[in-house]
Protein backbone atom coordinates (compact mmCIF):
# COMPACT_ATOMS: atom_id res chain seq x y z
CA UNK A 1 -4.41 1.29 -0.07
CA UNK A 2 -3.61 3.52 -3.06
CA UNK A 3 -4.54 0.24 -5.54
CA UNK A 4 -7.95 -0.24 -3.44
CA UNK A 5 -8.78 3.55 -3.96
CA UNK A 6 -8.47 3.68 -7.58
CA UNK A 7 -10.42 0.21 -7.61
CA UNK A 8 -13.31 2.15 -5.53
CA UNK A 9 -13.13 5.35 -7.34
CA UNK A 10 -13.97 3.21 -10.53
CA UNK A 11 -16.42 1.32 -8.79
CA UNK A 12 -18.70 3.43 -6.56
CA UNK A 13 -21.49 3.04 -8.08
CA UNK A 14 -11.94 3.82 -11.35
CA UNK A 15 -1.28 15.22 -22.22
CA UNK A 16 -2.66 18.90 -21.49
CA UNK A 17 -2.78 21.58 -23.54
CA UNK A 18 -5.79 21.19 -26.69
CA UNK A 19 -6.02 23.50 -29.76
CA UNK A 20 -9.35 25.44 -30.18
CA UNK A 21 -9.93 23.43 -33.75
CA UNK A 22 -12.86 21.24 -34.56
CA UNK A 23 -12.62 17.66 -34.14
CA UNK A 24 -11.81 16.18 -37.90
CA UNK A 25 -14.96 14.17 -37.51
CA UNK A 26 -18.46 16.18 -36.27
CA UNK A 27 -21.44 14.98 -35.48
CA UNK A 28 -24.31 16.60 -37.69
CA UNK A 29 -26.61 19.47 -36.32
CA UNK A 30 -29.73 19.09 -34.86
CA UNK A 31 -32.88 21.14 -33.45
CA UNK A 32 -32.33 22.73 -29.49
CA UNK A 33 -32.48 19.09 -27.28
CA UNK A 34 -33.95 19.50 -23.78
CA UNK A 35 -33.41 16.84 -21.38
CA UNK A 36 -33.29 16.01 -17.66
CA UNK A 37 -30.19 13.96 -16.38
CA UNK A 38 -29.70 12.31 -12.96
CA UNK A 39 -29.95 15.24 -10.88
CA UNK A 40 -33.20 16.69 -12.06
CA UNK A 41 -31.71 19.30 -13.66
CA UNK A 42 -32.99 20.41 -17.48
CA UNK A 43 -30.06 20.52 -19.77
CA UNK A 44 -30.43 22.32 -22.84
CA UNK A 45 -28.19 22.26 -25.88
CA UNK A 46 -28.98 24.58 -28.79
CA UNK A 47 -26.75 22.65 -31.19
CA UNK A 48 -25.18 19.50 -31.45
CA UNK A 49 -21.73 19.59 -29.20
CA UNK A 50 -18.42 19.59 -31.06
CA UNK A 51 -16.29 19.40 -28.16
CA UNK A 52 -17.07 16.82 -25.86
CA UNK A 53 -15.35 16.16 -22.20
CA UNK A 54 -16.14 12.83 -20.56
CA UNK A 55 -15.18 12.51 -16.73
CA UNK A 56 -15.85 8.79 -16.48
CA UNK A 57 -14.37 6.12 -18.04
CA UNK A 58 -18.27 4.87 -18.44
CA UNK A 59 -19.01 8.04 -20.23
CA UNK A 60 -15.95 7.76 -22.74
CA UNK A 61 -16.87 4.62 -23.63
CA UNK A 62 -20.29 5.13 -24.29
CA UNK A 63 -19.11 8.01 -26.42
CA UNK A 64 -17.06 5.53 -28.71
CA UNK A 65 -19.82 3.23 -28.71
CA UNK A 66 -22.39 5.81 -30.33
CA UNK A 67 -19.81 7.25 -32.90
CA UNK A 68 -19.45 10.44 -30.54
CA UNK A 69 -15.86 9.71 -30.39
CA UNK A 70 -14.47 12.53 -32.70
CA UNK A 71 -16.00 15.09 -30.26
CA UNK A 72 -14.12 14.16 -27.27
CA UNK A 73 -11.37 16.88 -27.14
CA UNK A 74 -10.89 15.80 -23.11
CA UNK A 75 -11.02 12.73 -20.78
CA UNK A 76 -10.87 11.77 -17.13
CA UNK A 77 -7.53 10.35 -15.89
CA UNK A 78 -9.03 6.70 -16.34
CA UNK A 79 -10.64 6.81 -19.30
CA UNK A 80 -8.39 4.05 -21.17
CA UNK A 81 -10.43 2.59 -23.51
CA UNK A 82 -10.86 2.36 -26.46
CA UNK A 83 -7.09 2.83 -27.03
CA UNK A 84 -7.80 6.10 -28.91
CA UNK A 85 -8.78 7.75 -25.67
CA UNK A 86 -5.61 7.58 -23.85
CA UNK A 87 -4.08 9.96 -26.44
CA UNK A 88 -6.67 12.77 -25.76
CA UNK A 89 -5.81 15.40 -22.96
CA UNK A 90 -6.09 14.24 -19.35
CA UNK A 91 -8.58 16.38 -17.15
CA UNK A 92 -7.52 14.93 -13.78
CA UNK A 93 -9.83 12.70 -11.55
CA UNK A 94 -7.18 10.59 -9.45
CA UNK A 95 -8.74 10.70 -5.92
CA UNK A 96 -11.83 12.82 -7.36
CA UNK A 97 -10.05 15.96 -8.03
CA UNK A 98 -10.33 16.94 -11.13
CA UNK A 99 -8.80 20.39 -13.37
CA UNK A 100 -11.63 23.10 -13.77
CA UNK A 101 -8.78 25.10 -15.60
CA UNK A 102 -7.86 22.33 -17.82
CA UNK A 103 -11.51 21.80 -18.64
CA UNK A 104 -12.26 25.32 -19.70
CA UNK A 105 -9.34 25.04 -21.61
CA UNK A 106 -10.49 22.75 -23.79
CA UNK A 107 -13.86 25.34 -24.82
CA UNK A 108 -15.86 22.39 -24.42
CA UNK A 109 -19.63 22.81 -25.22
CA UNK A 110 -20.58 19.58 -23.36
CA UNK A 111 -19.27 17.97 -20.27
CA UNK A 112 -20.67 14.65 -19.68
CA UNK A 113 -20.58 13.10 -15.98
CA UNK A 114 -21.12 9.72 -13.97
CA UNK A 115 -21.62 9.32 -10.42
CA UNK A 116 -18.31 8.89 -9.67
CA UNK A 117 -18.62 12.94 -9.77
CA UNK A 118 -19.99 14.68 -7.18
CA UNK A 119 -22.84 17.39 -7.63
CA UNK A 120 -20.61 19.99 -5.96
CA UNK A 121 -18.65 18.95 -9.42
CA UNK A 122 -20.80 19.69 -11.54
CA UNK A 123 -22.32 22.97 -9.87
CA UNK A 124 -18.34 24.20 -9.98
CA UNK A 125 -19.01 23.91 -13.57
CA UNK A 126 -21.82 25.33 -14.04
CA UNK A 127 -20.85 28.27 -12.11
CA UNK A 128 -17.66 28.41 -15.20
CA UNK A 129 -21.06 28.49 -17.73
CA UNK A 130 -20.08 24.94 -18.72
CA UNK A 131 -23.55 23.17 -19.77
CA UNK A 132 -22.96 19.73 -17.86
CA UNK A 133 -25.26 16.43 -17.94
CA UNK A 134 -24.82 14.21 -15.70
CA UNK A 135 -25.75 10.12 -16.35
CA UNK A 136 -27.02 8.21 -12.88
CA UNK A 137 -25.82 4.85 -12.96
CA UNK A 138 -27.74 2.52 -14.37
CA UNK A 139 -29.83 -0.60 -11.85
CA UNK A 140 -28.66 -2.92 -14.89
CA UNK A 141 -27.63 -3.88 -17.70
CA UNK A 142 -31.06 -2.69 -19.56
CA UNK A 143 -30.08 0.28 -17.81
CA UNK A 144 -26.94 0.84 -19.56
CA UNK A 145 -28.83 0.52 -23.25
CA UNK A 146 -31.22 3.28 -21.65
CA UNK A 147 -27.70 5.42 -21.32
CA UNK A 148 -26.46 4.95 -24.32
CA UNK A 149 -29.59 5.90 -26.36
CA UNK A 150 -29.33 9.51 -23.68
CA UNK A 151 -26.11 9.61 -25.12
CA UNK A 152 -26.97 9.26 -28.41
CA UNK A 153 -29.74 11.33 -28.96
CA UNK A 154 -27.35 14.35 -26.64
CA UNK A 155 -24.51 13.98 -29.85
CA UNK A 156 -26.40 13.72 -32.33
CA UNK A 157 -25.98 10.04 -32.82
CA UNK A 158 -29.27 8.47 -32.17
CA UNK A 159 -29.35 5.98 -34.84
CA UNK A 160 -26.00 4.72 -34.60
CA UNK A 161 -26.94 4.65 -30.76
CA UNK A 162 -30.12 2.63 -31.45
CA UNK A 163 -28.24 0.26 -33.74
CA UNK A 164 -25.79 -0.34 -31.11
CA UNK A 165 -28.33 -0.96 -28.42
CA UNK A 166 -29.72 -4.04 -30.83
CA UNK A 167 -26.73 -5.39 -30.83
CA UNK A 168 -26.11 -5.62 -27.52
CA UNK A 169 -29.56 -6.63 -26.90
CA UNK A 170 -28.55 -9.94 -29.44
CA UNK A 171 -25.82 -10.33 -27.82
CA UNK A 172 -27.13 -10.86 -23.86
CA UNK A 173 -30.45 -12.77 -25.29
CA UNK A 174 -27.89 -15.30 -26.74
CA UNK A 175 -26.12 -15.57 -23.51
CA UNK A 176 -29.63 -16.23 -21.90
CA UNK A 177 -30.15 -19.02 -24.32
CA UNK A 178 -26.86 -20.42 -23.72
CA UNK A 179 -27.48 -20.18 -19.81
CA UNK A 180 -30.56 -21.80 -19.95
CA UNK A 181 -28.73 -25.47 -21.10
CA UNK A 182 -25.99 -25.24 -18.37
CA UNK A 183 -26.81 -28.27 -15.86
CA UNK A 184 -25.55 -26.67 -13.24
CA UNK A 185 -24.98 -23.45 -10.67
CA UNK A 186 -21.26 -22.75 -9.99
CA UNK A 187 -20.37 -20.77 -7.52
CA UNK A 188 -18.10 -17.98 -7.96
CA UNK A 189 -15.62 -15.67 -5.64
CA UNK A 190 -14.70 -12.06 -7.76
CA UNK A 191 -12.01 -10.83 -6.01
CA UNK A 192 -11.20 -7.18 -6.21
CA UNK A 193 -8.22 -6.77 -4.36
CA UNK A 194 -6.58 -9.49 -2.17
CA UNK A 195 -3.85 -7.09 -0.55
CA UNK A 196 -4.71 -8.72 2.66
CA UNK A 197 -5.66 -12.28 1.96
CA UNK A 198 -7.55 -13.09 5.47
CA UNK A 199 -9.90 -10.46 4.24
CA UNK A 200 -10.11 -9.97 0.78
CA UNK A 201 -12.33 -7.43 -1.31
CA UNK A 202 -15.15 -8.12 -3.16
CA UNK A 203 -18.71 -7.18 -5.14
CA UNK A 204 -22.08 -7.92 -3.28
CA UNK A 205 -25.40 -7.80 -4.10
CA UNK A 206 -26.78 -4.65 -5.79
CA UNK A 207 -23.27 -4.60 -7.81
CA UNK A 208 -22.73 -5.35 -11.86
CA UNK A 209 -20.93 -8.05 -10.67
CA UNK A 210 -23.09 -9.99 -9.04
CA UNK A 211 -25.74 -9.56 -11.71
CA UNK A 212 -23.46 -10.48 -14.53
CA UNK A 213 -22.31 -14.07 -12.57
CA UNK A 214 -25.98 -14.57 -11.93
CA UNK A 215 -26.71 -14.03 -15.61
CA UNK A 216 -23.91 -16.02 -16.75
CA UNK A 217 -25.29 -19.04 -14.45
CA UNK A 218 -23.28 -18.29 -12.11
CA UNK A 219 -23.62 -17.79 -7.74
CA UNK A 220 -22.09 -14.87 -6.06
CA UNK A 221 -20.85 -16.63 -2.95
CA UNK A 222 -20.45 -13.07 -1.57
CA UNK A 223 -24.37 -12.12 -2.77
CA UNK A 224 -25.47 -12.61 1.18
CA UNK A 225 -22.14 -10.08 2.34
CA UNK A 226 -23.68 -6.90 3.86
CA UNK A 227 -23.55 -3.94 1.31
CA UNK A 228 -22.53 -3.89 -2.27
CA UNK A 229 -18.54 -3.96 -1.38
CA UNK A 230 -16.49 -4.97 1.50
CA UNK A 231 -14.30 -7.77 2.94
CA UNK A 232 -14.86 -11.54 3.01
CA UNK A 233 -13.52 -13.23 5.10
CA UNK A 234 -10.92 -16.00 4.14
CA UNK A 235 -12.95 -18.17 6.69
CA UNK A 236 -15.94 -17.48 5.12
CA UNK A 237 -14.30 -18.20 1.94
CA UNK A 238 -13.62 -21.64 2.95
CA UNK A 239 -17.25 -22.13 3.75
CA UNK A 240 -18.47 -21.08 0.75
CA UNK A 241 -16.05 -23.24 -1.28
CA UNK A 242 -15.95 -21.79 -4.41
CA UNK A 243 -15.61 -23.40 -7.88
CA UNK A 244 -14.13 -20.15 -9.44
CA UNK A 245 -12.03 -17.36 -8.08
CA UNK A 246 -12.32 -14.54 -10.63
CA UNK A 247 -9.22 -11.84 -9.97
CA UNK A 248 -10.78 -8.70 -10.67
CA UNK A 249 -7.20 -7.29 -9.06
CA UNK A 250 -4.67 -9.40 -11.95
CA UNK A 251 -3.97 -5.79 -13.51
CA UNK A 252 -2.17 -4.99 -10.14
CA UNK A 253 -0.29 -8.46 -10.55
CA UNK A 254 -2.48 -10.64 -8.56
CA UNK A 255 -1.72 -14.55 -10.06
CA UNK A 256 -3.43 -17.34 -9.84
CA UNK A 257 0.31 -18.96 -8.31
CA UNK A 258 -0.16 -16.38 -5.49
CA UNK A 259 -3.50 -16.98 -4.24
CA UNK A 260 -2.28 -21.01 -4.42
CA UNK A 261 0.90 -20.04 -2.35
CA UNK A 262 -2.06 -18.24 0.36
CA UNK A 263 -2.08 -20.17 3.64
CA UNK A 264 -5.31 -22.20 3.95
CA UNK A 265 -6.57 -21.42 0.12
CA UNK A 266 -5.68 -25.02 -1.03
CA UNK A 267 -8.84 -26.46 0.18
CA UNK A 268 -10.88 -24.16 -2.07
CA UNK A 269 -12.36 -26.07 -4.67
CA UNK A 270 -11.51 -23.30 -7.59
CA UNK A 271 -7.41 -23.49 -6.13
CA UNK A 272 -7.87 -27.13 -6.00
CA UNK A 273 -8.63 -27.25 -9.80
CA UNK A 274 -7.29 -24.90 -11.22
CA UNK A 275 -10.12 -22.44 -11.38
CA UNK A 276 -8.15 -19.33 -10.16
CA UNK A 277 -8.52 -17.12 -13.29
CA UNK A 278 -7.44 -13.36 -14.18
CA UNK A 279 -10.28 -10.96 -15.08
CA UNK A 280 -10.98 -7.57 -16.67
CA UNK A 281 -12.46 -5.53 -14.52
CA UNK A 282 -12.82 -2.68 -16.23
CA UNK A 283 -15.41 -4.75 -18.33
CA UNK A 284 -17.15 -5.31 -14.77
CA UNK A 285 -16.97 -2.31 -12.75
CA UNK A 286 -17.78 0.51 -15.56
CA UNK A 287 -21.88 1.13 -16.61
CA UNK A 288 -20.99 0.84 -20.19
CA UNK A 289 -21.28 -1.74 -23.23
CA UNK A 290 -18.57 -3.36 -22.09
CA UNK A 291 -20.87 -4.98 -19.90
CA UNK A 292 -22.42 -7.43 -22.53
CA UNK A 293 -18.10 -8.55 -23.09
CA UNK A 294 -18.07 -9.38 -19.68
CA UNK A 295 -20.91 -10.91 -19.83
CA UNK A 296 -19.95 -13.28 -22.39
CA UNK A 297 -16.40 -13.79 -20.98
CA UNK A 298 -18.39 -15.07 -17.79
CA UNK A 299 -20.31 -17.91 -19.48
CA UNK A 300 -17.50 -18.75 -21.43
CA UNK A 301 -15.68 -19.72 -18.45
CA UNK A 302 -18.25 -21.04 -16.18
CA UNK A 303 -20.42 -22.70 -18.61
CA UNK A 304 -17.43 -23.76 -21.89
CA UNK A 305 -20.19 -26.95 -22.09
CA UNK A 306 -22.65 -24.75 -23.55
CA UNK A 307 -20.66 -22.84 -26.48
């Protein structure tokens, strides 16, 4: 249950101790910025922020992906990408608890949050005089550009966050293009944790997941499941007869040889031929521009006619 938590924590919706020095590389100043994030609450900052701490592994990337990466002085406890990140000081966040005394520690002048914190979060912080924004998850993956040029604009990065939003916009029009030769519809199981294989977890409708295998040509054979996550059951399953089983759990050790070995799986078309596959779901499960790499992983593998 441990593994599904972290998995949820990530999804809904996953070194202490930092000198008081600028970050070698600062962002350049700007005029006073006043903006309203995801709670309705105006967020003013009188200067660009020098020391940045994301609690989302969303917002770190996005931070990266900007050129804001040199103000991050803190992260969240899942925040492990790009590899850079992992060195910076941990500020908690396993089972949503995070360390307001760790945080102030790090003077930060910016604390950027996801909905995988709660408001009673980020009112704890303001009540420290941290100035927090918090960034709603995005509906999709147009959503996400709309996030990073936010993010952009709050570091001081907004034409290195507009240039990065074209390229990502490239990127998922030439995945359309590519889609749009595919001959056919496969249809597609994501598995997010198959601890109990009668009932395994996975993404419904509403979720990044399903939108990505739908833009990749692909069917969510879960897309009719009630709510965005929950268990499907291996009957069910059989039913639906998917081509592809995509293991969004492989980085807890799920194989392909183990859901072969599952009693009743070897009727599935995807066991049958060999369409079991390991997946990154960190690409999947975070509201970043990781998205678009997921994205393209997707056709790749459902649609390797079309490349």
């Amino acid at each position: 249950m441990k593994r599904l938590s972290l998995i949820l924590i990530i999804l809904i919706g996953l070194v202490a101790g930092l000198s008081a020095c600028t970050p070698l590389t600062t962002a350049p100043e700007s005029v006073p910025v006043v903006v309203t994030d995801g709670l309705g609450r105006e967020v003013r900052l009188e200067t660009t922020p020098q020391r940045i701490v994301s609690m989302a592994p969303s917002t770190t990337e996005i931070l990266y992906a900007v050129g804001a990466g040199g103000q991050l002085v803190g992260r969240d406890e899942f925040s492990n990408y790009p590899e850079e990140a992992s060195a910076l000081p941990s500020v908690g966040g396993s089972m949503g608890d995070y360390n307001l005394e760790q945080i102030v520690s790090l003077k930060p002048d910016l604390v950027l949050a996801a909905e995988i914190n709660t408001p009673e979060q980020v009112k704890a912080l303001e009540d420290l005089k941290i100035t927090v924004y918090y960034l709603s998850n995005p509906a999709d993956v147009e959503g996400v550009f709309e996030l990073l040029t936010t993010v952009g604009e709050l570091t001081g990065h907004s034409d290195e966050a507009k240039a990065q939003v074209e390229v990502l916009v490239e990127r998922v029009d030439a995945v359309k293009a590519k889609v749009a030769k595919a001959k056919s519809t496969p249809k597609v199981f994501y598995e997010l944790d198959g601890s109990d294989p009668a009932k395994p977890w996975t993404a419904g409708s509403g979720t990044f997941i399903d939108q990505l295998i739908r833009l990749a040509g692909g069917e969510n054979v879960a897309a009719s499941m009630e709510g965005s996550w929950g268990q499907f059951s291996q009957e069910a399953l059989i039913v639906a007869n998917p081509d592809f089983i995509l293991l969004g759990d492989a980085a807890y050790g799920t194989t392909a040889e183990q859901v072969d070995a599952r009693p009743g799986w070897g009727s599935i078309e995807a066991v049958k031929t060999g369409q079991v596959l390991p997946f990154d779901d960190d690409t999947v499960s975070r509201p970043g521009p990781r998205l678009v790499d997921a994205l393209e992983e997707l056709v790749r593998l459902l649609h390797p006619e079309v490349q």
